[in-house]
Protein backbone atom coordinates (compact mmCIF):
# COMPACT_ATOMS: atom_id res chain seq x y z
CA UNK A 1 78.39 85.79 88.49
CA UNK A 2 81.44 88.10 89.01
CA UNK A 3 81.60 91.01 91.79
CA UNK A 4 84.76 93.42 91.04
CA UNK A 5 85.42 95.82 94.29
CA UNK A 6 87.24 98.71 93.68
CA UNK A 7 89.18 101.35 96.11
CA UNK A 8 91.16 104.09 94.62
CA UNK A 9 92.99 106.26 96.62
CA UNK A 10 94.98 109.11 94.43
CA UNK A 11 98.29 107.30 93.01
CA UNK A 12 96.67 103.42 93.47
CA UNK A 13 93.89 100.95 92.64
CA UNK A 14 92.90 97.89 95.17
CA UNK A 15 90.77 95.33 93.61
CA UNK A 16 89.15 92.20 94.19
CA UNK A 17 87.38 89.57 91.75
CA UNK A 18 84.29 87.55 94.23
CA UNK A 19 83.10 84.36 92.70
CA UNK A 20 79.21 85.25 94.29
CA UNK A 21 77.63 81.22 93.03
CA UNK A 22 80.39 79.57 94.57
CA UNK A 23 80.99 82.70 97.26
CA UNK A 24 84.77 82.37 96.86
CA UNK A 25 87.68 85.40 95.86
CA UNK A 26 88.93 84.17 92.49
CA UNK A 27 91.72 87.17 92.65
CA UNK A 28 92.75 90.64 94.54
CA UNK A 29 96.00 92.93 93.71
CA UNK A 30 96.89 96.45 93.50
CA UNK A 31 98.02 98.61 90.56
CA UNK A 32 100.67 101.26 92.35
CA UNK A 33 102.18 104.68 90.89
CA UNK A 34 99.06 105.46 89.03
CA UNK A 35 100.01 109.23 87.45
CA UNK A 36 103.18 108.46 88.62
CA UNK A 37 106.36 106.74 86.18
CA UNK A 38 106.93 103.01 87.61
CA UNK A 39 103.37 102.21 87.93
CA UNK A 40 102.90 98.86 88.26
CA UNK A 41 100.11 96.01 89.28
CA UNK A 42 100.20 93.43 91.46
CA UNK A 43 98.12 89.99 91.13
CA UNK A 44 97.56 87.54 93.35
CA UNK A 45 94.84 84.47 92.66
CA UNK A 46 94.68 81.14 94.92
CA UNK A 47 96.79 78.45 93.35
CA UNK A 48 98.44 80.73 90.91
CA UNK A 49 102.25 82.35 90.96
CA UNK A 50 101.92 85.80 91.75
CA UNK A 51 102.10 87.85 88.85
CA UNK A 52 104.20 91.43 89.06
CA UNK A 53 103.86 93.21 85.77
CA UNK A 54 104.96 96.77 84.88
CA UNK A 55 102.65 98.89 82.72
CA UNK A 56 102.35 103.17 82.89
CA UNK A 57 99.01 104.36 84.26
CA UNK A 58 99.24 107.95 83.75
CA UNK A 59 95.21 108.29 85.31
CA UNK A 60 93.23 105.68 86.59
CA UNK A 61 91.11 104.87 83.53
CA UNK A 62 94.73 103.27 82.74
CA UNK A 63 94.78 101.46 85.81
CA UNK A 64 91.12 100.38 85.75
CA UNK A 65 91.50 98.99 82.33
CA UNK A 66 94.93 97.44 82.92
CA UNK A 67 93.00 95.34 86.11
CA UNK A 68 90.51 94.36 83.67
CA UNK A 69 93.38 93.21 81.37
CA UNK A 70 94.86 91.36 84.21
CA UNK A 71 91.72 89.46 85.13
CA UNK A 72 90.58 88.37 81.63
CA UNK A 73 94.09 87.60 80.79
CA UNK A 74 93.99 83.62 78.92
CA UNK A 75 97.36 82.94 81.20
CA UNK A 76 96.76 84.43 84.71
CA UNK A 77 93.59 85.83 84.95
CA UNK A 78 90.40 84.16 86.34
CA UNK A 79 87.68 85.50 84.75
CA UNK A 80 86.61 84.77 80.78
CA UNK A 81 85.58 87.93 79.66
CA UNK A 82 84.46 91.23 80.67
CA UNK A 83 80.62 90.03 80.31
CA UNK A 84 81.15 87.54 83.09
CA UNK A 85 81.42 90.76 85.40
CA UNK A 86 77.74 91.52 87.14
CA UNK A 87 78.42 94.33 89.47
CA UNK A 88 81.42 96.56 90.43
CA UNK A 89 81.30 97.76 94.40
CA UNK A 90 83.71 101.14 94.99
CA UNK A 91 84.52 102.37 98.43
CA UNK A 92 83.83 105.85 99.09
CA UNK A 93 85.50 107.40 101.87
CA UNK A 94 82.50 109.65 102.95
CA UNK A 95 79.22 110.34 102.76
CA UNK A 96 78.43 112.96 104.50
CA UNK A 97 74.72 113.62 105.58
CA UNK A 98 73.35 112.58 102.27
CA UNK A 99 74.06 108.59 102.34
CA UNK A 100 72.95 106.23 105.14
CA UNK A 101 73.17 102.80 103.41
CA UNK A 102 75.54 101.78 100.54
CA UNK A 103 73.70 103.10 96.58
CA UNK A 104 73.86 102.91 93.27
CA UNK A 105 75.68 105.44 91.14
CA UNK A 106 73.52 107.14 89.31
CA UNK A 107 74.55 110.71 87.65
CA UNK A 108 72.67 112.33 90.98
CA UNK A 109 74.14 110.44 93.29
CA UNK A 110 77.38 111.26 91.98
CA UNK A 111 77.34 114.74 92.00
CA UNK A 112 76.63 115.06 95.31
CA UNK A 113 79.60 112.97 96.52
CA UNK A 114 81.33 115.77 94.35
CA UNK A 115 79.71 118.49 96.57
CA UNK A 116 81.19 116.27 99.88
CA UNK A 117 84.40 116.71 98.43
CA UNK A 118 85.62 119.66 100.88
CA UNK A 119 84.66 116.78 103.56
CA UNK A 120 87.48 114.53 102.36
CA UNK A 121 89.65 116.27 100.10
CA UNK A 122 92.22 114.17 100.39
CA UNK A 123 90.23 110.88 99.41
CA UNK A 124 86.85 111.60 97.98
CA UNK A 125 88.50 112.90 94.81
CA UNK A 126 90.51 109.37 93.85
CA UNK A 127 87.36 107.77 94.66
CA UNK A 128 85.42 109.59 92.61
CA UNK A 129 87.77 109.33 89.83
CA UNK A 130 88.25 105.82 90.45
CA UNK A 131 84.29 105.27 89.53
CA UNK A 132 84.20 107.70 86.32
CA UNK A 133 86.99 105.40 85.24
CA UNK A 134 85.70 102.06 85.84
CA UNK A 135 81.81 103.39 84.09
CA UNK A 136 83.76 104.46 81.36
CA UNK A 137 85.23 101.23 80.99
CA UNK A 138 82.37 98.75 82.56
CA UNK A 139 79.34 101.45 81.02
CA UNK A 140 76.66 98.60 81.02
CA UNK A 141 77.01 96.76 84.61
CA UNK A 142 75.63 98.91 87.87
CA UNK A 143 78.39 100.74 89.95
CA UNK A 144 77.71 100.73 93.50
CA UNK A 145 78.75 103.05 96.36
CA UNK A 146 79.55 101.65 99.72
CA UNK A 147 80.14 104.79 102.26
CA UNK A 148 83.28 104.34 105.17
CA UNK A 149 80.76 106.79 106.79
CA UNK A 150 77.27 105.09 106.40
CA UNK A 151 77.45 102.99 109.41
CA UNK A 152 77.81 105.76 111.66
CA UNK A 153 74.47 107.26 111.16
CA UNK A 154 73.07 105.96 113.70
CA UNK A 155 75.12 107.80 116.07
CA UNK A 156 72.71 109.82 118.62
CA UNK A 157 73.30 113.80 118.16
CA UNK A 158 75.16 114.04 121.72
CA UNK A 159 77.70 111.42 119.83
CA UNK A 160 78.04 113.49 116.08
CA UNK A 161 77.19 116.90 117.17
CA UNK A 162 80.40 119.25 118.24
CA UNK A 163 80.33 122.29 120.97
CA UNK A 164 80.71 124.81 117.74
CA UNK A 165 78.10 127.21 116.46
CA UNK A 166 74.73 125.57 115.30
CA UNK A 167 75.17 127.42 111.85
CA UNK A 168 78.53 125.82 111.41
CA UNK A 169 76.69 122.25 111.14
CA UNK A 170 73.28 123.77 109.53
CA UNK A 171 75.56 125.95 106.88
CA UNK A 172 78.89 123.88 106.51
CA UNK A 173 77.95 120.39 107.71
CA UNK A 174 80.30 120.10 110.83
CA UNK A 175 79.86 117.23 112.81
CA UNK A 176 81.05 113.87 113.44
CA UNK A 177 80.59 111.46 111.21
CA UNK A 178 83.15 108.42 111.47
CA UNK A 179 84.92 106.51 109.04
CA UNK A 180 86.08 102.55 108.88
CA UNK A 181 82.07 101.78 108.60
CA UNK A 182 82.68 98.65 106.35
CA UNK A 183 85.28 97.56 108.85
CA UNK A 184 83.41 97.94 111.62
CA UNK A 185 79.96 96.55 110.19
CA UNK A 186 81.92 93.30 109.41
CA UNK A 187 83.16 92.61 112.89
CA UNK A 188 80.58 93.97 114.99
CA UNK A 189 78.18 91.36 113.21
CA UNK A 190 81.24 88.57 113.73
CA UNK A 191 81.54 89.30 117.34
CA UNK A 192 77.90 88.83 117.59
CA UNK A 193 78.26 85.57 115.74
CA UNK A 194 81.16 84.54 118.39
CA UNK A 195 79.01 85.40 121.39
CA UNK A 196 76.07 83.54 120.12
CA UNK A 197 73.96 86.62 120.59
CA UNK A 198 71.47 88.63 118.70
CA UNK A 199 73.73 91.27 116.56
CA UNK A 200 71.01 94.19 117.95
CA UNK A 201 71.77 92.71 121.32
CA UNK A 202 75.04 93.42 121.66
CA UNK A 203 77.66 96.00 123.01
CA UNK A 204 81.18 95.71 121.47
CA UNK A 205 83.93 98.05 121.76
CA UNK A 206 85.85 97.55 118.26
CA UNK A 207 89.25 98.94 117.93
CA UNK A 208 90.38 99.23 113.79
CA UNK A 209 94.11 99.55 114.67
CA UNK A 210 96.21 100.43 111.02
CA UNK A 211 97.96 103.22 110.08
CA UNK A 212 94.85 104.86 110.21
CA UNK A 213 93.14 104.06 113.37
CA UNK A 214 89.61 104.60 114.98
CA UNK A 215 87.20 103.14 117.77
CA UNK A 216 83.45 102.11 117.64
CA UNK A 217 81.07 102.03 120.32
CA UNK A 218 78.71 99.79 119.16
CA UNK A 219 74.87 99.71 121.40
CA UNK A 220 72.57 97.27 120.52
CA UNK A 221 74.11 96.54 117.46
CA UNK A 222 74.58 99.63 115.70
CA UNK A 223 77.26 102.57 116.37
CA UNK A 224 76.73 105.03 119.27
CA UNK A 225 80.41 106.14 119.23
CA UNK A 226 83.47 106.56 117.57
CA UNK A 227 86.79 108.60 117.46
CA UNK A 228 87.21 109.47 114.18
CA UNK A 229 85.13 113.03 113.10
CA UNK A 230 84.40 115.36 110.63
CA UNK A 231 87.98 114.11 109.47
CA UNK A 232 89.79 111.08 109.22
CA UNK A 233 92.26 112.91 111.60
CA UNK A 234 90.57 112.91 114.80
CA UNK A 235 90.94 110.55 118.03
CA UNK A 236 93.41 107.85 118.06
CA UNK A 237 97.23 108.24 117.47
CA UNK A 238 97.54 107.06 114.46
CA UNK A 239 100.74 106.12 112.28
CA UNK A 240 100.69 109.57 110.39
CA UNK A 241 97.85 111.51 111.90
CA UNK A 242 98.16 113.50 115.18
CA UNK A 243 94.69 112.76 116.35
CA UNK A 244 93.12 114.63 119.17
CA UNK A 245 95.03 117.54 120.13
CA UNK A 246 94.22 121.05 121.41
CA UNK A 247 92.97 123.61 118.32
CA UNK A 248 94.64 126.01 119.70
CA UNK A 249 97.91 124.33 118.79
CA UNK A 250 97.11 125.23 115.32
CA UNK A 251 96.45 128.88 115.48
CA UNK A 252 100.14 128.93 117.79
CA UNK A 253 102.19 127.56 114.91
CA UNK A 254 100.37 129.43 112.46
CA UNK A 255 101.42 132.36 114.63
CA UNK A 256 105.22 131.65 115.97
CA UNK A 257 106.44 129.42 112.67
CA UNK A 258 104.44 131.10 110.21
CA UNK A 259 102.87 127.79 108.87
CA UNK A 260 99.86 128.45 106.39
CA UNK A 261 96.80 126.45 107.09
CA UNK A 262 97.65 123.97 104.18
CA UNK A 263 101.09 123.23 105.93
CA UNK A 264 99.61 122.93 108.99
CA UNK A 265 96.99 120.50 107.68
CA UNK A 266 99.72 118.55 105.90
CA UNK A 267 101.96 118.32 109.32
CA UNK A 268 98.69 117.30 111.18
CA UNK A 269 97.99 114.34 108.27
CA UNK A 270 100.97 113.37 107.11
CA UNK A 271 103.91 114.01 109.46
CA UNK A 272 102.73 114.01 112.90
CA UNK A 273 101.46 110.57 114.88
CA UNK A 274 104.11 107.88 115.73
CA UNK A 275 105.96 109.47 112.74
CA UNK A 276 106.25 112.93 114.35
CA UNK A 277 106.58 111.26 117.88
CA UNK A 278 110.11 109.19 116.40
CA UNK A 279 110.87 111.17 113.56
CA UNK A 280 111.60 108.33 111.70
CA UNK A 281 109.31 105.61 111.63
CA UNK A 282 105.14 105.12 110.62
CA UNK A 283 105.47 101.10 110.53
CA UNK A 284 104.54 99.86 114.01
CA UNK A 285 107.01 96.93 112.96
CA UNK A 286 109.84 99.63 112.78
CA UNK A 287 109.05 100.95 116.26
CA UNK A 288 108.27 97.58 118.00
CA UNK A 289 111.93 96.39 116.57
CA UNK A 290 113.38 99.82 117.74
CA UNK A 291 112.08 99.60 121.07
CA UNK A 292 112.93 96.36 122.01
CA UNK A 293 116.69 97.41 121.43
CA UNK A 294 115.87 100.22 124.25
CA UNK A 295 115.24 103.31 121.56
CA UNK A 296 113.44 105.44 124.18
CA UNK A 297 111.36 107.37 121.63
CA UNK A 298 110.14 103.97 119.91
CA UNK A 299 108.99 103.21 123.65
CA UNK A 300 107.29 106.56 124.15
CA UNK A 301 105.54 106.31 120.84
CA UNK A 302 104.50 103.01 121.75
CA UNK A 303 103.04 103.56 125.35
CA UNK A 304 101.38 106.74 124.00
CA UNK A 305 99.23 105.24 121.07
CA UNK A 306 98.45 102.18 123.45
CA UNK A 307 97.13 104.78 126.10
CA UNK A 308 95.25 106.52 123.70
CA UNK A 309 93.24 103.43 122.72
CA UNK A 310 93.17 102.34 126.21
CA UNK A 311 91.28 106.09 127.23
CA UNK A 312 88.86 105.30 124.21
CA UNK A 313 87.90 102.09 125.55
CA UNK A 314 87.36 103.32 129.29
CA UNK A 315 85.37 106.21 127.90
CA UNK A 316 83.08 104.13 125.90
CA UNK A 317 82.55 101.39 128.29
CA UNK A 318 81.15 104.21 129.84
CA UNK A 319 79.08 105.32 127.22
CA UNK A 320 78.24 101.80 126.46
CA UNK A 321 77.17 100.97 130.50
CA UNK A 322 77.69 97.01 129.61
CA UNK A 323 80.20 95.57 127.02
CA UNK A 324 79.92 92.34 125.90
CA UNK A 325 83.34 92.33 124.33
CA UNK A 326 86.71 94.01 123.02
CA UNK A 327 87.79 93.56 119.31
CA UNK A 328 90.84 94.24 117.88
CA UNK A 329 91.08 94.54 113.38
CA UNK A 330 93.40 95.66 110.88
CA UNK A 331 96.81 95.26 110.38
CA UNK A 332 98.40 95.88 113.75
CA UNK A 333 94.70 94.83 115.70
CA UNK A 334 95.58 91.93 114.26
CA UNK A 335 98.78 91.55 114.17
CA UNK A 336 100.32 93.34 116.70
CA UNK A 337 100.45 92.16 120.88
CA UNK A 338 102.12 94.80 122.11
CA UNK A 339 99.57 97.35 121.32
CA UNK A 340 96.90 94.91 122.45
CA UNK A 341 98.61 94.80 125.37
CA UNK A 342 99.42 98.57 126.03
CA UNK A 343 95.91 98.67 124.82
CA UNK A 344 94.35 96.58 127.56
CA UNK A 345 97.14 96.67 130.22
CA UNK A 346 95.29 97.95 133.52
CA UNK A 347 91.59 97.05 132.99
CA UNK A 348 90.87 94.17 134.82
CA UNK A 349 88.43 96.42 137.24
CA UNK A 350 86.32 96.97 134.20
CA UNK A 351 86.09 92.92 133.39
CA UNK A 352 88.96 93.18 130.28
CA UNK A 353 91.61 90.43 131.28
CA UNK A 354 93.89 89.58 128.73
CA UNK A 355 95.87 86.40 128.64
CA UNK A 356 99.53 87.37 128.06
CA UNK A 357 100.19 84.04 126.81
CA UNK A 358 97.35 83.96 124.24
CA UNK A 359 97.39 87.78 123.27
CA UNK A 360 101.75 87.06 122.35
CA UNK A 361 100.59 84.34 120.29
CA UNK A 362 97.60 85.84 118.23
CA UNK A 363 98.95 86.68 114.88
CA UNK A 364 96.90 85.59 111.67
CA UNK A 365 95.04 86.95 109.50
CA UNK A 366 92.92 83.49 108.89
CA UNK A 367 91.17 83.01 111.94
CA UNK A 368 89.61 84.47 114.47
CA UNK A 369 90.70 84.16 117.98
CA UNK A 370 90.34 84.70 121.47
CA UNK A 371 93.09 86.34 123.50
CA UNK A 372 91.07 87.26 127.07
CA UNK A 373 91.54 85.08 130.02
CA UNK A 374 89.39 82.09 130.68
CA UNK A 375 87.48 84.58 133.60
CA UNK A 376 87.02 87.31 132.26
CA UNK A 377 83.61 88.57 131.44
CA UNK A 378 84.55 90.41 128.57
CA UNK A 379 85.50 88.54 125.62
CA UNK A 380 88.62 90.39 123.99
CA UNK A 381 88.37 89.02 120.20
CA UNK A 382 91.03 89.60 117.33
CA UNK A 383 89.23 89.50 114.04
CA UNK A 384 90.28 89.97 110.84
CA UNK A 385 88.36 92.52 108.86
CA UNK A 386 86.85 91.98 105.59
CA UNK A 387 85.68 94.84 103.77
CA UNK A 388 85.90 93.66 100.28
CA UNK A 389 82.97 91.35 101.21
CA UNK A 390 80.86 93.74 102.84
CA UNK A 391 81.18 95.86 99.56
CA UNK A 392 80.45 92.75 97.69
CA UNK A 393 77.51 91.88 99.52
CA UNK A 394 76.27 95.52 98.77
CA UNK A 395 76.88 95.39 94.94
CA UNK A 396 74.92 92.08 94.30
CA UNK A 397 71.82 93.23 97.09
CA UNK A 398 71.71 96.72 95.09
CA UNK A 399 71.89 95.03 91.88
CA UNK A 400 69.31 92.43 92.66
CA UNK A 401 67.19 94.54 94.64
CA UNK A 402 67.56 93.58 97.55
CA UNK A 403 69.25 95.19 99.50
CA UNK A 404 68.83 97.54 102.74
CA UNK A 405 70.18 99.20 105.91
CA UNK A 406 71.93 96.66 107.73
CA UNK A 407 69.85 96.98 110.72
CA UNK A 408 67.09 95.50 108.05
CA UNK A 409 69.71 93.20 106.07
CA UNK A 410 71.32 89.66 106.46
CA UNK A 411 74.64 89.53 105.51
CA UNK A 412 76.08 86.09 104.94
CA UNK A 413 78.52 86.01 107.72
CA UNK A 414 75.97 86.50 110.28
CA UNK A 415 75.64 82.83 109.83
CA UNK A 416 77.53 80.62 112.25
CA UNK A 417 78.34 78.27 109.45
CA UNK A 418 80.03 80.65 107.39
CA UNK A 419 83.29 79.85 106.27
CA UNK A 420 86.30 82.16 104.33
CA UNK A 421 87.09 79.61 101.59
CA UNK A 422 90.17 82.13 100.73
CA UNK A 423 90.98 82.27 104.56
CA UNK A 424 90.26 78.42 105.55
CA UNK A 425 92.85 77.57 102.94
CA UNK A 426 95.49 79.85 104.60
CA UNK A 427 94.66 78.81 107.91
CA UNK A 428 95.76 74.75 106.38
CA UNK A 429 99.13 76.74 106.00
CA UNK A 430 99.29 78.58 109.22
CA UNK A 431 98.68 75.68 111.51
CA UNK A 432 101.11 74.03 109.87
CA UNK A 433 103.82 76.15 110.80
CA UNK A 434 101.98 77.55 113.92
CA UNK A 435 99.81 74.64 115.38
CA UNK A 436 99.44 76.37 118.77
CA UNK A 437 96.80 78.60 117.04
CA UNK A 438 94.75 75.66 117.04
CA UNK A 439 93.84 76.47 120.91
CA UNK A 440 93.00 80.83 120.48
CA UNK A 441 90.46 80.48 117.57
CA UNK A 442 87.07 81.31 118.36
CA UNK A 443 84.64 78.98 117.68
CA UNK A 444 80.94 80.71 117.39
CA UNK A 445 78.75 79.86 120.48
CA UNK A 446 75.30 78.17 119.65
């Protein structure tokens, strides 16, 4: 049986095609430019050229059906037919209040993620879209919803609730609710795997570092904490997003430069973070060139979003009381030692050593691995996220009935003996090349 995952943000479709019997990815691309001329789709499938193919998509039933084109196609696709397709998982950026666990889309359940809409205008209508396209095209397979802000809901009310008026939240539903769930279900449960502890008794402090960023306290297994709010746009410094800033910086530019609320929103989404801070440059790769030729701003931009992140962590060590350990996901968690190490620099009172060595060397996206120092009692992970199989795992459990709140639920890479097939194969590659990374990856403790 075939699991398709689906995540549509407003000009682009990210897919992946899961092989659930033999639990391998058979394919994953990307159709860009969708409603906009040039679209064009992606392909990528193990063992296979890459395939690059340009094709309009003036809406995303376009795009949805030119994916299922792709996949079926007799030279370069890896599926037969449409029929061989069992489920189809879509990410949905929130949830609100309504959704604690992932569902199925029925006709109800969608028109209430169209009354969330004014909670995530800028993503809950693609992803919405993206589903009415794919039913209209798939009308006879269930189409699952997996919520970026389900996982949070077990945040205690001094963690979601804001120092606003109680009819604000009763009337307009302001509060904190988190985003990055997926991401953050997926490593909390692999940390526990690398400690060789209980998943609900552990305390990890996971930092999802990308161009969107946000921090988890996780308690016991399940989130206390995390930076991200009502919005996408609080907390962290992100690559386009200011993150936390005073409110009253709003209503003084709205004032003095005459800035209407929608430009002011736009500035605080889309031009301000370490692209306002440089004025030139989102891509931490751009800044972490830049400043290693001196640029001053690249330096400032880099110290200040590596402060940030190390405030978050002090704060919810705090929270937390104990931490069993520090991860680090996403693109530049992952790939990125200099804001691991701005990140961590300072906090060997609290039991967070990091091993320079180890921590310069740590970048894969195959493996997990270990950067902290021999002694030091918190274990400082880098883990590659994996939502696409967290979404997949939802899709076949809701369409087989089995499924439940993950505090009830057994995903299989809770298992020590699970194993990437997709990832193990690129790790053959990256040893090859990099065989020092033989001696950072984390092996799970049993």
């Amino acid at each position: 049986m075939v699991i398709l995952t689906l995540n549509c943000g407003s000009s682009s479709v990210k897919y992946q095609v899961y092989d659930w019997d033999e639990k391998n990815v058979l394919a994953s691309g990307i159709v860009e430019r969708v409603g906009i001329e040039g679209s064009i789709i992606n392909h990528k499938a193990p063992g296979v050229a890459d395939v690059s193919l340009e094709h309009e998509c003036p809406n995303h039933v376009v795009a949805v059906e030119l994916i299922l084109k792709t996949i079926t196609d007799p030279q370069h696709g890896v599926v037969r037919s449409m029929k061989d397709i069992g489920a189809v998982g879509h990410r949905m950026v929130h949830g609100g209040m309504k959704f604690a666990r992932s569902v199925l889309i029925t006709d109800e359940s969608l028109a209430t993620f169209k009354e969330l809409i004014d909670l995530a205008p800028l993503h809950n209508p693609a992803n919405i879209t993206g589903v009415e396209a794919a039913k209209a095209v798939l009308p006879n397979v269930p189409h699952c919803a997996v919520m970026d802000t389900a996982w949070h809901q077990t945040m205690p009310s001094t963690s979601y609730t804001y120092a606003l008026p109680h009819e604000w939240q009763d009337k307009y539903m302001v509060r904190r609710y988190g985003f990055h769930g997926t991401s953050f279900l997926y490593t909390a449960k692999r940390a526990s795997v690398l400690l060789g502890k209980d998943p609900f008794d552990s305390n990890v402090i996971i930092a999802h570092i990308g161009n969107g960023s946000s921090i988890n306290a996780v308690k016991d297994g399940c989130s206390y904490d995390t930076s991200m709010g009502m919005t996408p746009l609080e907390g962290l410094v992100m690559g386009t997003r200011s993150g936390d800033i005073d409110p009253g910086i709003v209503f003084h530019m709205m004032k003095k430069a005459g800035l209407s609320a929608a430009e002011v929103e736009k500035a605080l989404n889309k031009e301000s973070g370490v692209l306002g801070i440089t004025g030139r440059w989102s891509d931490r790769r751009d800044i972490e060139n830049a400043a290693a030729e001196g640029d001053r701003i690249a330096i400032v931009a880099q110290e200040l979003e590596g402060y940030r992140i190390k405030k978050y962590i002090g704060a919810y060590y705090a929270a937390l009381g104990h931490v069993d350990a520090l991860v680090f996901t996403a693109g530049v968690g992952e790939m990125g030692p200099v804001t691991r190490h701005l990140s961590t620099l300072g906090l060997e009172g609290m039991g967070i050593k990091v091993d320079p060595a180890r921590n310069e060397k740590a970048k894969c996206r195959n493996a997990e691995l270990e950067i902290s120092a021999p002694d030091s009692p918190v274990k400082v992970y880098v883990i590659p996220t994996d939502e696409e199989l967290v979404m997949t795992e939802d899709a076949f459990a809701l369409m087989n009935g089995t499924y439940d709140v993950h505090t009830n639920y057994t995903y299989s890479f809770q298992s020590p003996d699970y194993v990437n097939k997709q990832r193990a194969a690129g790790l053959e590659k990256d040893l090859a090349k990099k065989p020092y990374l033989a001696d950072l990856i984390a092996h799970p403790r049993r």
